[in-house]
N, C-alpha and C. Protein backbone atom coordinates (compact mmCIF):
# COMPACT_ATOMS: atom_id res chain seq x y z
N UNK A 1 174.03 48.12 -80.25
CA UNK A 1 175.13 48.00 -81.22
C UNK A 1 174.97 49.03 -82.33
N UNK A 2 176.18 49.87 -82.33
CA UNK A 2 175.55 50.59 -83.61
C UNK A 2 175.66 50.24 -85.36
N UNK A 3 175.07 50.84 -85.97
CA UNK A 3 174.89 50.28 -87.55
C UNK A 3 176.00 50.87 -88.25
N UNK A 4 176.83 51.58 -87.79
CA UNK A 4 177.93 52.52 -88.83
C UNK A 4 178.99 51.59 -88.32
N UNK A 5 179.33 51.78 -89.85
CA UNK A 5 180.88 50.58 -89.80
C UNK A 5 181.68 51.64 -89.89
N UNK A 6 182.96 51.51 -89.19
CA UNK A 6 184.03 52.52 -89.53
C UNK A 6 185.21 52.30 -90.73
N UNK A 7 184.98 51.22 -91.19
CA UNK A 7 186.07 50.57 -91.78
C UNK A 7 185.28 49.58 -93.35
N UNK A 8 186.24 49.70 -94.18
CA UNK A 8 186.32 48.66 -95.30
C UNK A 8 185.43 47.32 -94.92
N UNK A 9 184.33 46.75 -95.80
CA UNK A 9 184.23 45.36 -95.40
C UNK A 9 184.23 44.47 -96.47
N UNK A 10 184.25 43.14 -96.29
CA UNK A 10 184.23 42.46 -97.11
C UNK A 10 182.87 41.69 -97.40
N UNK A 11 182.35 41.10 -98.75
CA UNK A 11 181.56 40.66 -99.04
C UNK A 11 181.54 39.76 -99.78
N UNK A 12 181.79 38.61 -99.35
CA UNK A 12 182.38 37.14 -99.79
C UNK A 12 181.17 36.53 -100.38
N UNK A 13 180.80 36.32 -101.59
CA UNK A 13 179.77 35.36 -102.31
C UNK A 13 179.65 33.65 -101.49
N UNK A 14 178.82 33.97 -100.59
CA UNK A 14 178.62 32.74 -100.37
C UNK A 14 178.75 32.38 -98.27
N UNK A 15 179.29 33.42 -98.09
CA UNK A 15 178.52 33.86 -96.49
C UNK A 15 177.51 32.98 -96.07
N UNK A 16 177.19 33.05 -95.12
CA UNK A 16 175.97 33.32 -93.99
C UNK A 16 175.90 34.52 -93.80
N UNK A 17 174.10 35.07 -93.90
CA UNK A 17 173.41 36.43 -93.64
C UNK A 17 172.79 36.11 -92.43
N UNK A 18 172.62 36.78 -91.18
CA UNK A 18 172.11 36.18 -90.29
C UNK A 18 171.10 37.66 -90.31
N UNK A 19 169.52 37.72 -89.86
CA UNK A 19 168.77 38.99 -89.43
C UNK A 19 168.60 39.09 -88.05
N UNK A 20 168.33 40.13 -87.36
CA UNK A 20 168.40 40.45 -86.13
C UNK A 20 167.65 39.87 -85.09
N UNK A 21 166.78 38.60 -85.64
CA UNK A 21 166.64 37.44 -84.35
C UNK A 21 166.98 36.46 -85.60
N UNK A 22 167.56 35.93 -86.32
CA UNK A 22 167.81 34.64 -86.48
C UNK A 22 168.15 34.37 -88.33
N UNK A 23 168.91 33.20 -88.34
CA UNK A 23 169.86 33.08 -90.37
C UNK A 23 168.68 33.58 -91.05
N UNK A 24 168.85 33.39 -92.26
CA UNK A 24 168.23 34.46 -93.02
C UNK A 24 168.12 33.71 -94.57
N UNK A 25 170.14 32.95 -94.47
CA UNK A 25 170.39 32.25 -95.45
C UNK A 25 171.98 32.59 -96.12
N UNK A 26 172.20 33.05 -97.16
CA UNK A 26 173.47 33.14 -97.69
C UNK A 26 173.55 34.14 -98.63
N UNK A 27 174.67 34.93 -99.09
CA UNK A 27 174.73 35.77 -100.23
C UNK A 27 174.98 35.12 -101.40
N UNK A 28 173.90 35.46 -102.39
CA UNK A 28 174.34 34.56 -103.73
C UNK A 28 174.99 35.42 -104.80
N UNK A 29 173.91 36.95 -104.72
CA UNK A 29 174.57 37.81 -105.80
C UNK A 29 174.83 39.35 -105.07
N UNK A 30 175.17 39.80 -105.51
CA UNK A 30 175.72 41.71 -105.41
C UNK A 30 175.31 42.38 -106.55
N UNK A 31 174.37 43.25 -106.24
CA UNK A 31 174.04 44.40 -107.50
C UNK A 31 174.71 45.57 -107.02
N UNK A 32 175.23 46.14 -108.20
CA UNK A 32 176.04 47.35 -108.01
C UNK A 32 175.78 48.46 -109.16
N UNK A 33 175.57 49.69 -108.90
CA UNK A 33 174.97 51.23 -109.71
C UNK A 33 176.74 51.61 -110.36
N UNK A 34 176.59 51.27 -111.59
CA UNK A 34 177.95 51.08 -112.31
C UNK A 34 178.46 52.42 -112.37
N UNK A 35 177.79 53.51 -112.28
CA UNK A 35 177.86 55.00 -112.73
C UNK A 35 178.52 55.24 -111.51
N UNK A 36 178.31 54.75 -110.32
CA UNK A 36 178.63 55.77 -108.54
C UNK A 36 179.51 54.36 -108.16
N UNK A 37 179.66 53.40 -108.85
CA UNK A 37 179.88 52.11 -108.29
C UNK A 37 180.35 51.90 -107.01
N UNK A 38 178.76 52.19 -106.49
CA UNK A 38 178.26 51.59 -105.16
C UNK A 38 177.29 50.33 -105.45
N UNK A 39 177.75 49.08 -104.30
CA UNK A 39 176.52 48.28 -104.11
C UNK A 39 175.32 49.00 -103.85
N UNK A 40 173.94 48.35 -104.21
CA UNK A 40 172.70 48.71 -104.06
C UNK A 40 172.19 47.92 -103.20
N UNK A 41 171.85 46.45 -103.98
CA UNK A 41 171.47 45.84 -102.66
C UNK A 41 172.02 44.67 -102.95
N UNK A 42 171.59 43.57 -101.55
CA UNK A 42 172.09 41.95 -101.90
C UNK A 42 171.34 40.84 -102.13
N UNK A 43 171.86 39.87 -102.70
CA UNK A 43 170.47 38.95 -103.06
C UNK A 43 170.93 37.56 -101.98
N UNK A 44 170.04 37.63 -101.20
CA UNK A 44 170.36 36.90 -99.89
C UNK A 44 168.68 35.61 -99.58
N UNK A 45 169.37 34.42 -99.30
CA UNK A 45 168.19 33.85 -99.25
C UNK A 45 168.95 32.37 -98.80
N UNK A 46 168.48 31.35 -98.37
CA UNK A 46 168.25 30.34 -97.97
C UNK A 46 168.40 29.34 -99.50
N UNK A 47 167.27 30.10 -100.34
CA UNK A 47 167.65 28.87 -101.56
C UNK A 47 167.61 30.06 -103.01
N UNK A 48 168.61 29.76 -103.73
CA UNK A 48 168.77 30.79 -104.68
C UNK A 48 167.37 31.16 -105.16
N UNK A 49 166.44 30.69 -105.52
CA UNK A 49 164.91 30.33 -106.04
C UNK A 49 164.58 31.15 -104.92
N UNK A 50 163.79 31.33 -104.24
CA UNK A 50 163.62 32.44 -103.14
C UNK A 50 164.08 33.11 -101.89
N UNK A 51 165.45 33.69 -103.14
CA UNK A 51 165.93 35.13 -102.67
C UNK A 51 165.45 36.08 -102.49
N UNK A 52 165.74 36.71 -101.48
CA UNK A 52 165.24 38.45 -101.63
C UNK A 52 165.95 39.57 -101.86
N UNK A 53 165.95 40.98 -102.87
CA UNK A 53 166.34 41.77 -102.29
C UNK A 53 167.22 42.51 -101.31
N UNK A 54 167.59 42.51 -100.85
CA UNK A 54 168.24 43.19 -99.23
C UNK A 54 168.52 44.26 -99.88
N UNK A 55 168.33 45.75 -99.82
CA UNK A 55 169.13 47.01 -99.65
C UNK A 55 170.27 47.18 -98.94
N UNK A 56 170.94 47.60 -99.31
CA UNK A 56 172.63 48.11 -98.71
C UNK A 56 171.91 48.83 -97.30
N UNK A 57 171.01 49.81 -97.28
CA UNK A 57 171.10 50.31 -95.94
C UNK A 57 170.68 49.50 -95.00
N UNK A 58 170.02 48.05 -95.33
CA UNK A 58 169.90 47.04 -93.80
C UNK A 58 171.20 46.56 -93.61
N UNK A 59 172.42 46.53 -94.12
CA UNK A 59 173.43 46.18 -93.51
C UNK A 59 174.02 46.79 -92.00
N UNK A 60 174.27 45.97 -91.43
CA UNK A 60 174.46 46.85 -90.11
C UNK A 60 176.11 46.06 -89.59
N UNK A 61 176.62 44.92 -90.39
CA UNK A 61 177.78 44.87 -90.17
C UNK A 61 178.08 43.44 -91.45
N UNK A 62 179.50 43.51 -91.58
CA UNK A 62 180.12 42.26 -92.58
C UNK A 62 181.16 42.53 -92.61
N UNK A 63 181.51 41.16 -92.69
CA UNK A 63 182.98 40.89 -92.05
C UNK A 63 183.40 39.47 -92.91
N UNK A 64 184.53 38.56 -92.58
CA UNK A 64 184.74 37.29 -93.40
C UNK A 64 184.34 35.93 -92.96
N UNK A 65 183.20 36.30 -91.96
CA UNK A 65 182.63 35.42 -91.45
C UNK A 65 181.19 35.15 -91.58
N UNK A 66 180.31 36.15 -91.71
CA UNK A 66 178.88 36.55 -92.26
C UNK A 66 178.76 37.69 -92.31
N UNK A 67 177.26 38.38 -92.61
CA UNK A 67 177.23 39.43 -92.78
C UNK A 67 175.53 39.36 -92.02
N UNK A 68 175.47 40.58 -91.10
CA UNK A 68 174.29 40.96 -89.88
C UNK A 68 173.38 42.45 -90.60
N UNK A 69 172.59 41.68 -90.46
CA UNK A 69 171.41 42.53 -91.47
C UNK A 69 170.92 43.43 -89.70
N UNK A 70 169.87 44.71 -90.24
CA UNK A 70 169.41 45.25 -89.00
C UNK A 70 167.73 45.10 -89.27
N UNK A 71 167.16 44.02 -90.13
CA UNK A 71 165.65 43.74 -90.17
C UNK A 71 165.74 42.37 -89.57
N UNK A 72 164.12 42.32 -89.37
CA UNK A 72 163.84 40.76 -88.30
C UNK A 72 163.61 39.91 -89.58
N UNK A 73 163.71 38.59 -89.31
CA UNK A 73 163.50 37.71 -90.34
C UNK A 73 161.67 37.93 -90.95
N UNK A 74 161.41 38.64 -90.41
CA UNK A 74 159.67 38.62 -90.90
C UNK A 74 159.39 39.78 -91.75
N UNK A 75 160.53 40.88 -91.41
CA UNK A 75 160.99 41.99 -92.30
C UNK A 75 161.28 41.61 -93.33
N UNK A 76 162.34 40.72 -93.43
CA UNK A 76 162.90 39.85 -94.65
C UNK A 76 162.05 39.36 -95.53
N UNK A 77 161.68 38.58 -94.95
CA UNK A 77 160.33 38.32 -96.00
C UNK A 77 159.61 39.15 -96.65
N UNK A 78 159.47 40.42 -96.20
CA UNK A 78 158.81 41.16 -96.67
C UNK A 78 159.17 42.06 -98.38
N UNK A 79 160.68 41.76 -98.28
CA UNK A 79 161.58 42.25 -99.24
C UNK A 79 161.15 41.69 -100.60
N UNK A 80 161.74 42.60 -101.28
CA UNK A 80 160.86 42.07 -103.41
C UNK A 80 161.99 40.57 -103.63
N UNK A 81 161.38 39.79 -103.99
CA UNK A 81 162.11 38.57 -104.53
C UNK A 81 162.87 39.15 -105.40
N UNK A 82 164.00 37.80 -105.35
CA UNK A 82 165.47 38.45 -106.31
C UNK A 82 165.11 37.63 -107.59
N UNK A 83 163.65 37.02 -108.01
CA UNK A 83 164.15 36.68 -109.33
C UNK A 83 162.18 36.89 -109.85
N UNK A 84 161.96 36.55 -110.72
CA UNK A 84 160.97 37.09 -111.03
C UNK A 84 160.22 35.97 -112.71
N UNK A 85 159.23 35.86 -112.62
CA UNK A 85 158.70 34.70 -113.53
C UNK A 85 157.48 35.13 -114.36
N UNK A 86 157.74 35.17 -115.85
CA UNK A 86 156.87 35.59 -116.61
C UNK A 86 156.08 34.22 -117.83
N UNK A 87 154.96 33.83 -117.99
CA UNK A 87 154.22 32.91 -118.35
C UNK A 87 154.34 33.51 -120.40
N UNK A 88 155.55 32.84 -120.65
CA UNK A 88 155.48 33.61 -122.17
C UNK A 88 154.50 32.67 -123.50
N UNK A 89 153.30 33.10 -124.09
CA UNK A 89 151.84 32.86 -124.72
C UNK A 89 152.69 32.71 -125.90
N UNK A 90 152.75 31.24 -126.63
CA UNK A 90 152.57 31.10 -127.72
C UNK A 90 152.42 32.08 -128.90
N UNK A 91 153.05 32.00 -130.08
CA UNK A 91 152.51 33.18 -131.16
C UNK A 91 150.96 32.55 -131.60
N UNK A 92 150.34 33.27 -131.97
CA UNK A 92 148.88 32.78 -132.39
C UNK A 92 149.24 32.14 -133.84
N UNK A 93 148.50 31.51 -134.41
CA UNK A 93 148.72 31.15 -135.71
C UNK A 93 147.80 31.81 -136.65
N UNK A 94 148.18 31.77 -137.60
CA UNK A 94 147.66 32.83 -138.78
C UNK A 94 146.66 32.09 -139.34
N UNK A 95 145.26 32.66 -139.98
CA UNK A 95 144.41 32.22 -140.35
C UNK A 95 144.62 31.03 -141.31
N UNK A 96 143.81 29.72 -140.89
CA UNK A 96 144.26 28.29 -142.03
C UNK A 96 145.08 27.79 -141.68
N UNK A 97 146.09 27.95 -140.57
CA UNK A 97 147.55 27.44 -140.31
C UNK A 97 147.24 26.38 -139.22
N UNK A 98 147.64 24.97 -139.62
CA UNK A 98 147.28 24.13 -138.93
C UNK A 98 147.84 24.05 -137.29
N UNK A 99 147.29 23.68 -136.63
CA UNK A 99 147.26 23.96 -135.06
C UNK A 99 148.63 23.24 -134.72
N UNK A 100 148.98 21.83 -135.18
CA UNK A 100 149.75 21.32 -134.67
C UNK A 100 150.67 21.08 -135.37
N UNK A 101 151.40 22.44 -136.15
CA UNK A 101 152.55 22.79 -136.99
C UNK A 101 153.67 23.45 -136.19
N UNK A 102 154.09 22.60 -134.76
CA UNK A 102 154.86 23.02 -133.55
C UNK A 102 156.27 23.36 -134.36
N UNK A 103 156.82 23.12 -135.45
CA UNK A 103 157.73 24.17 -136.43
C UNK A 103 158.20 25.19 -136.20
N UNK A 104 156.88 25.93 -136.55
CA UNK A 104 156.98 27.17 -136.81
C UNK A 104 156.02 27.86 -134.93
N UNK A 105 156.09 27.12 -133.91
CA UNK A 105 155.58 27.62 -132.70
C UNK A 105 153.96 27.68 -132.56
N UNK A 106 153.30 26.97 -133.47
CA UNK A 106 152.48 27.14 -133.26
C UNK A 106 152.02 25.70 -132.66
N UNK A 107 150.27 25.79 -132.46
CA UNK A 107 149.99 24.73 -130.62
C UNK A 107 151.13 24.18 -129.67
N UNK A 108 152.04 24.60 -130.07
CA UNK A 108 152.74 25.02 -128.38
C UNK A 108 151.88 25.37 -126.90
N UNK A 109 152.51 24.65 -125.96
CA UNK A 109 151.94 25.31 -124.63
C UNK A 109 152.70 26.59 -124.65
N UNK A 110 152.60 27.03 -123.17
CA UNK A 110 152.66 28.47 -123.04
C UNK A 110 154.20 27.80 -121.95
N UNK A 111 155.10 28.66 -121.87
CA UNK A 111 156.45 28.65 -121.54
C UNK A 111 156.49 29.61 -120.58
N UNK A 112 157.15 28.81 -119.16
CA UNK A 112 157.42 29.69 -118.04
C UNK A 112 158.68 29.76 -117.95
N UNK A 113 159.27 31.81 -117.76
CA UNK A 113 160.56 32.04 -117.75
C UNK A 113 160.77 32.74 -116.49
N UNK A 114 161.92 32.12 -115.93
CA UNK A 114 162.29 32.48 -114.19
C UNK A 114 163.65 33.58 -114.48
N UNK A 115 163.93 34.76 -114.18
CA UNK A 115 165.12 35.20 -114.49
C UNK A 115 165.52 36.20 -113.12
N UNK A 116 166.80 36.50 -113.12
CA UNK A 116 167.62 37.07 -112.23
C UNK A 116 166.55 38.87 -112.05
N UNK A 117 166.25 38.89 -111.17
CA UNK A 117 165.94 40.65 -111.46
C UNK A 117 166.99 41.70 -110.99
N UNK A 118 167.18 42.25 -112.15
CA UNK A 118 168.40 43.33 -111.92
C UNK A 118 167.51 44.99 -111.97
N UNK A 119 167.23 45.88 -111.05
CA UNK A 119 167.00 47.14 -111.51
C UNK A 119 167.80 47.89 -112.80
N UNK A 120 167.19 48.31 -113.72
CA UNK A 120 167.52 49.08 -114.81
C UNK A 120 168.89 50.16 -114.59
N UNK A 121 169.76 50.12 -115.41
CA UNK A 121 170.85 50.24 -115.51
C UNK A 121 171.94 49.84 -114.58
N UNK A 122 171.85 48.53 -113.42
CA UNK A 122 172.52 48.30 -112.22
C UNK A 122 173.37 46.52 -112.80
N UNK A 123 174.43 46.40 -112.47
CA UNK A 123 175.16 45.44 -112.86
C UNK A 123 174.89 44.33 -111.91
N UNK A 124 174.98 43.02 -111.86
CA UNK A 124 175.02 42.12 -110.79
C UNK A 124 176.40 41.10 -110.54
N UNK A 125 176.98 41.14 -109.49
CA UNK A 125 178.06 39.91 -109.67
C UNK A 125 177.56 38.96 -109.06
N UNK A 126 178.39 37.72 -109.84
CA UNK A 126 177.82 36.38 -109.28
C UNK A 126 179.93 35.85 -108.88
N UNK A 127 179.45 34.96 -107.95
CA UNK A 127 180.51 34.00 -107.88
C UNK A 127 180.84 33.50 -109.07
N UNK A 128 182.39 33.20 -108.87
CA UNK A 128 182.68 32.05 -110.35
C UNK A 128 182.74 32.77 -111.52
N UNK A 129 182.15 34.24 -111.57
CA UNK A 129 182.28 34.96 -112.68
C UNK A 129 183.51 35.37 -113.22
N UNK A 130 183.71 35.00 -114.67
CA UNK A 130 184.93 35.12 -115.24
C UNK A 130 185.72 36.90 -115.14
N UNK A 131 187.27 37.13 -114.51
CA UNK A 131 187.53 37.63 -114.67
C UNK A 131 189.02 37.94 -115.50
N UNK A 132 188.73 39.00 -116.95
CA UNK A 132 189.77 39.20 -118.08
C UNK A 132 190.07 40.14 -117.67
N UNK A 133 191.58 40.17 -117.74
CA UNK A 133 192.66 40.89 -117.43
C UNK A 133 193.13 41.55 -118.92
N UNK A 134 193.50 42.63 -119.29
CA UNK A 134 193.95 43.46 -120.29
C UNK A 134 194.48 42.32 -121.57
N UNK A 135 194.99 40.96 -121.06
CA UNK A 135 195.43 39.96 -122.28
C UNK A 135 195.09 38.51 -121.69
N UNK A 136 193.76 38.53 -121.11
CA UNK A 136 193.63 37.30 -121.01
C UNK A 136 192.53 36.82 -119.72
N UNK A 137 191.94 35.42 -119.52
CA UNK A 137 191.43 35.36 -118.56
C UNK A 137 192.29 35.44 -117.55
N UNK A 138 191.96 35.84 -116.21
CA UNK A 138 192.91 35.72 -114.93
C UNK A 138 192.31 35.11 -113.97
N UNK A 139 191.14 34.76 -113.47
CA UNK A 139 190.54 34.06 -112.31
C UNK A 139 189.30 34.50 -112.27
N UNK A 140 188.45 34.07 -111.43
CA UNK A 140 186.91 34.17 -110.81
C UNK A 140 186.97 34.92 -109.98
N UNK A 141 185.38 35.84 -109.90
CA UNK A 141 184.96 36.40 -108.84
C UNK A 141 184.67 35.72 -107.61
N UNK A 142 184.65 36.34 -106.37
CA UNK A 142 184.66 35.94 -105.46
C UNK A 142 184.16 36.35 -103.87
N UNK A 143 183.85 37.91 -104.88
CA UNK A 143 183.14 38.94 -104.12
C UNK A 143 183.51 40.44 -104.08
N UNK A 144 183.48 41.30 -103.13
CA UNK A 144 184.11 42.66 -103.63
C UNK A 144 184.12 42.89 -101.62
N UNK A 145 184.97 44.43 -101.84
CA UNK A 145 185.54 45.15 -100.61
C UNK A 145 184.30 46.45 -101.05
N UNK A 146 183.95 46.90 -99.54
CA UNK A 146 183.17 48.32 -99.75
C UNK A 146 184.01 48.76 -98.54
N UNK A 147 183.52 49.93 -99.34
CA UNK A 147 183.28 50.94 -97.77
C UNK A 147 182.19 51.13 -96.88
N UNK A 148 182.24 52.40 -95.92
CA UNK A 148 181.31 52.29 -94.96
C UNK A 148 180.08 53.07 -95.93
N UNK A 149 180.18 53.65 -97.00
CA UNK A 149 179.24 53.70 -97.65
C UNK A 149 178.66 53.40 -99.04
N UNK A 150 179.18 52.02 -98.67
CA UNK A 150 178.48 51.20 -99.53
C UNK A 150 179.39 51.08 -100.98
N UNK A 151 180.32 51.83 -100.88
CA UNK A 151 181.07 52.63 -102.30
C UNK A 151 182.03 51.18 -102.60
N UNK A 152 182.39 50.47 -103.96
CA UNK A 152 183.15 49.26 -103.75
C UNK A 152 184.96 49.74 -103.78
N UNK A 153 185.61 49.34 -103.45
CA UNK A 153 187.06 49.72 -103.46
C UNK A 153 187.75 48.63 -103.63
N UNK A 154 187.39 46.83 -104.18
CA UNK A 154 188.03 46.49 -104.20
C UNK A 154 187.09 45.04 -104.78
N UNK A 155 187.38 44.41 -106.14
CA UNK A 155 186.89 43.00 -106.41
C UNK A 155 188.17 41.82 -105.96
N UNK A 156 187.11 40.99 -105.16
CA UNK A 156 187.58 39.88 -104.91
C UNK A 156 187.57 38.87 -105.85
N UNK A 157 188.73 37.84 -106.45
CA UNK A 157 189.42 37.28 -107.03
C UNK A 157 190.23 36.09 -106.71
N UNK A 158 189.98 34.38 -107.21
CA UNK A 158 190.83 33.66 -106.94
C UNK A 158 191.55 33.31 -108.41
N UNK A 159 192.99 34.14 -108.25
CA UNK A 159 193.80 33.85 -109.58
C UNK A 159 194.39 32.51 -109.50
N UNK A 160 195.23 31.93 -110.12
CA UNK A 160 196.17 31.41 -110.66
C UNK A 160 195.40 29.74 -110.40
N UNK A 161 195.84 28.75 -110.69
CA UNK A 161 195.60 27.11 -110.64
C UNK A 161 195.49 26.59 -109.78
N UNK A 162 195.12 25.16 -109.66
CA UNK A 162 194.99 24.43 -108.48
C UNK A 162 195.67 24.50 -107.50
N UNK A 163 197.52 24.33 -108.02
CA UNK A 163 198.01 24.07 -106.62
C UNK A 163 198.75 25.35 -106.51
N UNK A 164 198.54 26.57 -107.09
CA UNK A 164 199.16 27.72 -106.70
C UNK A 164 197.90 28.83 -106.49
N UNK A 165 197.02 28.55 -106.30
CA UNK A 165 196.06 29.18 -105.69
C UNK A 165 195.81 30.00 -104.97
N UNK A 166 195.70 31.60 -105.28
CA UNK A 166 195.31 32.72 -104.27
C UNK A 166 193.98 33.62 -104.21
N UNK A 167 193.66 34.05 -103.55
CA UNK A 167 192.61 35.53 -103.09
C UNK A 167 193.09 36.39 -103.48
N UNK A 168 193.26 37.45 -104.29
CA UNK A 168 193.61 38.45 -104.38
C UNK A 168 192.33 39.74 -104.37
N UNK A 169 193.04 40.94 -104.17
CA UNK A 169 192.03 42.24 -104.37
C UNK A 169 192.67 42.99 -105.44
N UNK A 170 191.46 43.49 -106.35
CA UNK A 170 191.90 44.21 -107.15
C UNK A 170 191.17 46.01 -107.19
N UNK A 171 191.98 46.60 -107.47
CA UNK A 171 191.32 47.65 -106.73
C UNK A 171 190.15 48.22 -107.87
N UNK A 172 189.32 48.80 -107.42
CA UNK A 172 188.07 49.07 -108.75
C UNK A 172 188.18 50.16 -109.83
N UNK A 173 189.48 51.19 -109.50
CA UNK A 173 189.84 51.79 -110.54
C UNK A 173 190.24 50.77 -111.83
N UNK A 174 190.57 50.12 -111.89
CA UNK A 174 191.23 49.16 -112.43
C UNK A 174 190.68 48.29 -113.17
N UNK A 175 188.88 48.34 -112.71
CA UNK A 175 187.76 47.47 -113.04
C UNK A 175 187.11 48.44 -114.33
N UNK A 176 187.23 48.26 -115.07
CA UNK A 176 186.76 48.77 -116.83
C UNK A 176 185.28 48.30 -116.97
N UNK A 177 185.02 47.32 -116.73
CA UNK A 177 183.60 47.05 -117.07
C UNK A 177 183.52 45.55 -116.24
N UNK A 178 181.73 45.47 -115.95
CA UNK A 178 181.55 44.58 -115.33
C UNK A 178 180.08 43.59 -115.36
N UNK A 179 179.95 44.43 -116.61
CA UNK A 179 178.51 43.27 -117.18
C UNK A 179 178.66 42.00 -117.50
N UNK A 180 179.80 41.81 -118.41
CA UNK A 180 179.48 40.30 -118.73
C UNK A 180 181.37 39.79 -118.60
N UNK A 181 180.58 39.46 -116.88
CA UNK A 181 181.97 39.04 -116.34
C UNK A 181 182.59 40.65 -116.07
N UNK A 182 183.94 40.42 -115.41
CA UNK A 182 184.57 41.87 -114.96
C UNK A 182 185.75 41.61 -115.66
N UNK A 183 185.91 43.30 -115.89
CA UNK A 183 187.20 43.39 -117.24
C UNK A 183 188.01 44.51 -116.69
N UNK A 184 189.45 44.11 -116.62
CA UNK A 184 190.18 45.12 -115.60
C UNK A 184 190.97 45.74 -116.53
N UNK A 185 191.64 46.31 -116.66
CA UNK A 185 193.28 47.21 -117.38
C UNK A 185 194.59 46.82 -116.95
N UNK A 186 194.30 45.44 -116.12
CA UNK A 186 196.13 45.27 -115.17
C UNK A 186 196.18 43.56 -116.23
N UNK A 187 197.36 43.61 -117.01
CA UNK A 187 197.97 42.48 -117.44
C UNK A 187 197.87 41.13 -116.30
N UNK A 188 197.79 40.11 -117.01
CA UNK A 188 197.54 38.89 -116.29
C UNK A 188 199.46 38.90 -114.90
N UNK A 189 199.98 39.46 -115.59
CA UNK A 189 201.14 39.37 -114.57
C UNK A 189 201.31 40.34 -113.70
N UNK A 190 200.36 41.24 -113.62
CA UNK A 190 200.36 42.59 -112.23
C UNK A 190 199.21 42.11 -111.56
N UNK A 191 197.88 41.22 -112.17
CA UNK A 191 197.43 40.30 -111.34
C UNK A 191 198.34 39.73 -110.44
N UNK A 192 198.72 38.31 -110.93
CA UNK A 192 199.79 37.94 -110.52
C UNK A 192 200.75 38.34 -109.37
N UNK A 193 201.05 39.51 -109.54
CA UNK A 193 201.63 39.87 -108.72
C UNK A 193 201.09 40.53 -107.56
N UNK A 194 199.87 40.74 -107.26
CA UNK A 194 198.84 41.34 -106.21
C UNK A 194 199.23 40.06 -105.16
N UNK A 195 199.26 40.49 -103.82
CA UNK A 195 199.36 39.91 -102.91
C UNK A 195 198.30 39.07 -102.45
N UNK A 196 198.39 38.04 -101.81
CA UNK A 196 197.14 37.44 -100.80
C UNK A 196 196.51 38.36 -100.23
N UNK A 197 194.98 38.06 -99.85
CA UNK A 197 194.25 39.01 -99.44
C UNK A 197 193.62 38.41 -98.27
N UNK A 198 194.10 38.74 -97.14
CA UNK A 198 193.23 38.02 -95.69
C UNK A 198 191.96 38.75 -95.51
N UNK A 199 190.96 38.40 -95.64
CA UNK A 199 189.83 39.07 -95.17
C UNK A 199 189.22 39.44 -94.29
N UNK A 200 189.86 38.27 -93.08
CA UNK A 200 190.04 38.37 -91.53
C UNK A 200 190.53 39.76 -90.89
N UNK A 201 191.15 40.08 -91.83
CA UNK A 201 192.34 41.75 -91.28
C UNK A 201 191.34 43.25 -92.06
N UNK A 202 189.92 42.48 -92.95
CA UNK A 202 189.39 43.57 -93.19
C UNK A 202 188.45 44.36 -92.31
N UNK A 203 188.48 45.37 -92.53
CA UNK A 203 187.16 45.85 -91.03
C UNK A 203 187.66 45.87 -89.98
């Protein structure tokens, strides 16, 4: 089977990743190099807590049904965890300062912090992430469209309410910024007006 996609794919938050003998787990997040805005890699795992890594170049196909990695599940494992845990030490207390003046942080235990690892200057999307439209919120993320190299061309989006509910694509010129939450330039009503987006018909 070969690894070159010829076509657009989609990358739905929340998939099945399957590796080349057997699941793997699910896509939770997408890191993307905001400057070339290409995906980098994916954060794929069984339980959000130990995720791994994946690089864009083990993709070997994705579609709206899962997405087929080209490493063995033992490869996988081998990948840098997607989150990372630092043991943060109490401030010391200043000479005379009574030990158990927990106030001001002091005889405190020592505090363990678990956080998302993002490579330095690279953005991450999550599902559910709020997306503002030029005057307003407009809907959640939901995932994004690439190309065959990796390049994004399109955030996925469920606009409007309960019972009028759609998928839409928005194209990434359009995407202004995407750190905290994604921020587009198209008014909540050219949202709106973006068509349903079958994902089935992508790829």
């Amino acid at each position: 089977m070969s690894t070159t996609q010829e076509k657009e794919s989609p990358y739905e938050i929340g998939v099945s990743v399957v590796c080349a003998d057997g699941d793997c787990g699910h896509l939770h997040r997408i890191l993307i190099d905001p400057t070339t805005r290409a995906m980098t890699h994916l954060v794929v795992g069984h339980d959000v807590h130990a995720a791994r890594l994946v690089p864009v170049s083990l993709v070997e196909r994705a579609d709206a049904e899962s997405i087929a990695l080209i490493c063995t599940a033992m490869d996988f494992d081998r990948l840098e965890p997607a989150e990372a845990t630092e043991v943060i030490q109490p401030a010391a207390p200043p000479p005379g300062a009574l030990q158990t003046n927990s106030g001001l942080g002091y005889g405190r235990k020592p505090e363990t912090v678990t956080y998302d690892r993002v490579p330095a200057g690279e953005v991450q999307l999550r599902r559910g992430e709020r997306v503002h439209a030029a005057d307003g919120d407009i809907g959640r993320v939901q995932g994004l469209v690439a190309a065959p190299d990796h390049h994004v061309t399109h955030i996925l989006l469920t606009e409007g309410h309960l019972w009028s509910r759609k998928e839409v694509a928005v194209p990434i010129r359009n995407v202004v910024d995407a750190t905290f939450g994604v921020q587009v330039d198209l008014t909540r009503e050219e949202v709106k007006d973006l068509p349903p987006v079958d994902l089935a018909a992508i790829g």
